[in-house]
N, C-alpha and C. Protein backbone atom coordinates (compact mmCIF):
# COMPACT_ATOMS: atom_id res chain seq x y z
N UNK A 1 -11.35 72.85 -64.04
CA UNK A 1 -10.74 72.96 -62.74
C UNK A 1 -9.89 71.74 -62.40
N UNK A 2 -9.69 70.75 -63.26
CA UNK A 2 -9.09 70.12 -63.41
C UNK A 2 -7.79 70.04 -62.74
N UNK A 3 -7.22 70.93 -63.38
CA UNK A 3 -5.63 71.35 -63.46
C UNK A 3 -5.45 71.63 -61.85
N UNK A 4 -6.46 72.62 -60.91
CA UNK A 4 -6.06 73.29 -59.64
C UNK A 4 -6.11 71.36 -58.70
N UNK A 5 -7.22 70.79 -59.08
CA UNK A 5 -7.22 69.26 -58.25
C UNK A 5 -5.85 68.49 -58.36
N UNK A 6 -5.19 68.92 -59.91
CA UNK A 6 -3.98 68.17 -60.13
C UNK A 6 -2.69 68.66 -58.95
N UNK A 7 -2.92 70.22 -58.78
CA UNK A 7 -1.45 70.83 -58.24
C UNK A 7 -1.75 70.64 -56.86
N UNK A 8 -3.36 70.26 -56.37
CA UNK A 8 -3.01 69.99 -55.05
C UNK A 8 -2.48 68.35 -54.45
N UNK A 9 -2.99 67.96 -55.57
CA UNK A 9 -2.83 66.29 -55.41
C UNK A 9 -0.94 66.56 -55.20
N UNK A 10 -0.51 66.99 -56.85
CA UNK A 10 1.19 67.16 -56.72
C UNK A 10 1.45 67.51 -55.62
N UNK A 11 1.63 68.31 -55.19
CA UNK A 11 2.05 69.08 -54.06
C UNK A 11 1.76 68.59 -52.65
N UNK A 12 0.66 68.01 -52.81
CA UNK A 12 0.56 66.98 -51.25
C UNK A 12 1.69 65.89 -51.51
N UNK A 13 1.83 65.30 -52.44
CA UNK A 13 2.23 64.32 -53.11
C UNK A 13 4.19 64.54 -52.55
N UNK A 14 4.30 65.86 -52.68
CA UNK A 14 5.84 66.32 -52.67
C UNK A 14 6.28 66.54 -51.38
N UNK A 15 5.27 66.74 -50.46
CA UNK A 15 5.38 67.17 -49.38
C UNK A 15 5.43 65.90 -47.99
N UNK A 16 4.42 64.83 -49.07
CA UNK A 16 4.25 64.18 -48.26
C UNK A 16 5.48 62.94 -48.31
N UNK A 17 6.23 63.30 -49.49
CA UNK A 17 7.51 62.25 -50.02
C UNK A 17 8.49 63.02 -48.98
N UNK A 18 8.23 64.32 -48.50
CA UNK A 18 9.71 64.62 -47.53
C UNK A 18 9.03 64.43 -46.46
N UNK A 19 8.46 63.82 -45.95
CA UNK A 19 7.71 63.83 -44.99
C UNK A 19 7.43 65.15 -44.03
N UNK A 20 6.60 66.00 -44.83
CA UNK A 20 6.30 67.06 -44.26
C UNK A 20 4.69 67.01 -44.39
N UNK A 21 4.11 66.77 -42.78
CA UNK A 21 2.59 66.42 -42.71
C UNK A 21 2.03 67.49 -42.58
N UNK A 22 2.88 68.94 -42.05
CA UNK A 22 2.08 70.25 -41.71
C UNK A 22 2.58 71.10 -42.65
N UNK A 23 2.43 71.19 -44.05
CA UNK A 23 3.25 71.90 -44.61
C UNK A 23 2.64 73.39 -44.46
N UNK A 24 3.42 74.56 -44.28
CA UNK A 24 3.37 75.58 -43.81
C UNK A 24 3.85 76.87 -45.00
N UNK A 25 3.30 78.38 -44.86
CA UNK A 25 3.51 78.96 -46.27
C UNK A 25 4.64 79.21 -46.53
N UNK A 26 5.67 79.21 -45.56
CA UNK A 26 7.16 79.33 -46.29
C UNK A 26 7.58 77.72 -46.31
N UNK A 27 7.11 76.65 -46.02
CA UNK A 27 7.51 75.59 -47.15
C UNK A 27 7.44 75.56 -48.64
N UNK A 28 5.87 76.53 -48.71
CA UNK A 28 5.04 76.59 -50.20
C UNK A 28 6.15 77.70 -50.46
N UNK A 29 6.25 79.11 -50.18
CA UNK A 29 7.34 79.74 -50.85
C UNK A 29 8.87 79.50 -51.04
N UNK A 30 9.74 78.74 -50.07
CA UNK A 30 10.64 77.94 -50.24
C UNK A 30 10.82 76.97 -51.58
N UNK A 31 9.66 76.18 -51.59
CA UNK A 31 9.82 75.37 -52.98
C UNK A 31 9.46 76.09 -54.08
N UNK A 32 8.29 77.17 -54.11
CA UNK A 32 8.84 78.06 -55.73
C UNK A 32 10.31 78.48 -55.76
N UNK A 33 11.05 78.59 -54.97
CA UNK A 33 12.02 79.41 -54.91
C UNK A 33 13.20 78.39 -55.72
N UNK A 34 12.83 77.42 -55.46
CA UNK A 34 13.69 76.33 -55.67
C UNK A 34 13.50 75.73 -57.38
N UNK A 35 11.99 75.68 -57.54
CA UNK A 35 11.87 74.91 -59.09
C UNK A 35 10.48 75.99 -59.69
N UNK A 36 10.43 76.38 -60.83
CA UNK A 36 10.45 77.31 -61.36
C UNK A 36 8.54 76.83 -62.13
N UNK A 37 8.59 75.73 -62.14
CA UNK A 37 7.30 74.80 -62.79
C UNK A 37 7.22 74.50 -60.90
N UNK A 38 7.24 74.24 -60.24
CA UNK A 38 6.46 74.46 -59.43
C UNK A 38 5.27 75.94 -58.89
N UNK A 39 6.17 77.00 -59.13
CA UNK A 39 5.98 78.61 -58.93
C UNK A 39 4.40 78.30 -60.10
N UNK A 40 4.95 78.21 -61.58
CA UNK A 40 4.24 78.50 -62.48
C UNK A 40 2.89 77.73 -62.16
N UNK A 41 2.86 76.72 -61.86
CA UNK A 41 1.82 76.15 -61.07
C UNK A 41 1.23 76.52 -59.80
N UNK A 42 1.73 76.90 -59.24
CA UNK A 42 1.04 77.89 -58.19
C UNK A 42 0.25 79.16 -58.73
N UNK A 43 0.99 79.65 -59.21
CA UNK A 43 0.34 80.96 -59.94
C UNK A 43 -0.86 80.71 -60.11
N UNK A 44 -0.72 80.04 -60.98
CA UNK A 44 -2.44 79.27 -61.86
C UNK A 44 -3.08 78.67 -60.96
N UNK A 45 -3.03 78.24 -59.89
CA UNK A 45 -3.67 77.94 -58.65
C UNK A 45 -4.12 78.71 -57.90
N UNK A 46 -3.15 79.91 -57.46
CA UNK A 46 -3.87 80.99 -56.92
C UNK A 46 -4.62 81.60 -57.74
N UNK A 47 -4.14 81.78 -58.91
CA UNK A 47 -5.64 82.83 -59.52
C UNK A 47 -6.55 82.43 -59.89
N UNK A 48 -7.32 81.04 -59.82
CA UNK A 48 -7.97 80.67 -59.90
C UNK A 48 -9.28 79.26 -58.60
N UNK A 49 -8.39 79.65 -57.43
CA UNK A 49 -9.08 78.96 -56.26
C UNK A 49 -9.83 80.30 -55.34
N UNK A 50 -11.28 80.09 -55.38
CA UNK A 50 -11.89 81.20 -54.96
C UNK A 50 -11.31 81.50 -53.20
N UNK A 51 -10.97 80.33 -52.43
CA UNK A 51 -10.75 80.63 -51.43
C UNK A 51 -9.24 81.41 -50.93
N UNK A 52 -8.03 80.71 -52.19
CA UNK A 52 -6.98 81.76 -51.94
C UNK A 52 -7.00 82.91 -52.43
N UNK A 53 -7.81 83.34 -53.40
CA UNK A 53 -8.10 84.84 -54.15
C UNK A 53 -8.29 85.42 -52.92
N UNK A 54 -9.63 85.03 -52.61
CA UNK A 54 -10.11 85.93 -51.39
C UNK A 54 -9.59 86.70 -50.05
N UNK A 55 -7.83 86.08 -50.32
CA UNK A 55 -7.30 86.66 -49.10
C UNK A 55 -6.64 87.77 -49.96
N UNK A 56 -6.22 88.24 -48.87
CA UNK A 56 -5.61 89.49 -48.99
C UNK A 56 -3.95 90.49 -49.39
N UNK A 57 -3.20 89.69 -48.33
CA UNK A 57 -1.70 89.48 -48.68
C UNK A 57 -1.03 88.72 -48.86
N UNK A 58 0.17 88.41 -49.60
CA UNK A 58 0.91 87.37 -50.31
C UNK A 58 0.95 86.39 -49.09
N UNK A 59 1.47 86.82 -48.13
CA UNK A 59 1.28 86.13 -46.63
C UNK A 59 0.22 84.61 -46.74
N UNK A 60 -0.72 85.39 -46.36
CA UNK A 60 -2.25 84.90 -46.42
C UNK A 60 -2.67 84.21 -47.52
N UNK A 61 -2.34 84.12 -48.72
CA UNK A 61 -2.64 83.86 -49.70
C UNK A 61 -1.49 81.88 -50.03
N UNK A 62 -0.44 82.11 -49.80
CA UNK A 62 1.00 81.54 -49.35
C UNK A 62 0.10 80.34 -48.15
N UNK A 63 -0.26 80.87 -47.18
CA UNK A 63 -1.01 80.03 -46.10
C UNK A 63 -2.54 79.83 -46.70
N UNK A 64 -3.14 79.84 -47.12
CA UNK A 64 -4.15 79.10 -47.73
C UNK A 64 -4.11 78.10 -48.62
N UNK A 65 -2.92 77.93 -49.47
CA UNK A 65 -2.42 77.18 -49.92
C UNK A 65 -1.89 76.39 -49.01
N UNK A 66 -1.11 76.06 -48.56
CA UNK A 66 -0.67 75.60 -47.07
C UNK A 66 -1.73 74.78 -46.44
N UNK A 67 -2.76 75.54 -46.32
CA UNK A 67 -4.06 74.85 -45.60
C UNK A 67 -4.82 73.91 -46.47
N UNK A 68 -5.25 74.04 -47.53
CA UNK A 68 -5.44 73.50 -48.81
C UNK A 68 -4.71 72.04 -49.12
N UNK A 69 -3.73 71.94 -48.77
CA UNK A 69 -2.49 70.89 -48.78
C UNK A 69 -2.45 70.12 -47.75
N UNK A 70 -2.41 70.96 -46.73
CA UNK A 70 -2.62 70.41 -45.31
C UNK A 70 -4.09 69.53 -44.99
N UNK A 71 -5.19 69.90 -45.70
CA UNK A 71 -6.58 69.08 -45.46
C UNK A 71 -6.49 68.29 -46.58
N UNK A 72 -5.67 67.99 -47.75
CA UNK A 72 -6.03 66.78 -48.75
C UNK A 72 -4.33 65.69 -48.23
N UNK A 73 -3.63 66.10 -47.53
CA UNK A 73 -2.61 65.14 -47.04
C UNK A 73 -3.16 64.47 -45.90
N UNK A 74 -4.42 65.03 -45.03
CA UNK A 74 -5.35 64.27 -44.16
C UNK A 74 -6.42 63.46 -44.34
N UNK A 75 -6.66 63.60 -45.59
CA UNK A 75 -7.78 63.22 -45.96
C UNK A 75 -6.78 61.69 -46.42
């Protein structure tokens, strides 16, 4: 599980370099949209974090990630 601790660390990491402290799920879909190894890393994040599986629509799923990001850029 390694790898899912790495993409949240990155990704706080990216978010927190544009200074974006609330990052939100169309920030997270905005930047797949943009770099392609970001997406591919998500992927593998969602299918494997029990709490974004568990939702339901891309929506929801998009914002749990979001939230996920949002509590390790506070921490």
């Amino acid at each position: 599980m390694q790898k899912i601790k790495d993409f949240e660390s990155f990704a706080a990491g990216y978010f927190s370099a544009l200074r974006i402290k609330h990052p939100t799920a169309n920030d997270i879909r905005n930047y797949c949209i943009e770099s392609r190894t970001f997406a591919a890393a998500l992927s593998f994040y969602a299918c494997n974090d029990p709490y974004v599986m568990a939702q339901q629509s891309s929506d929801a799923k998009f914002e749990a990630v979001a939230k996920n990001i949002r509590k390790l850029i506070r921490d």
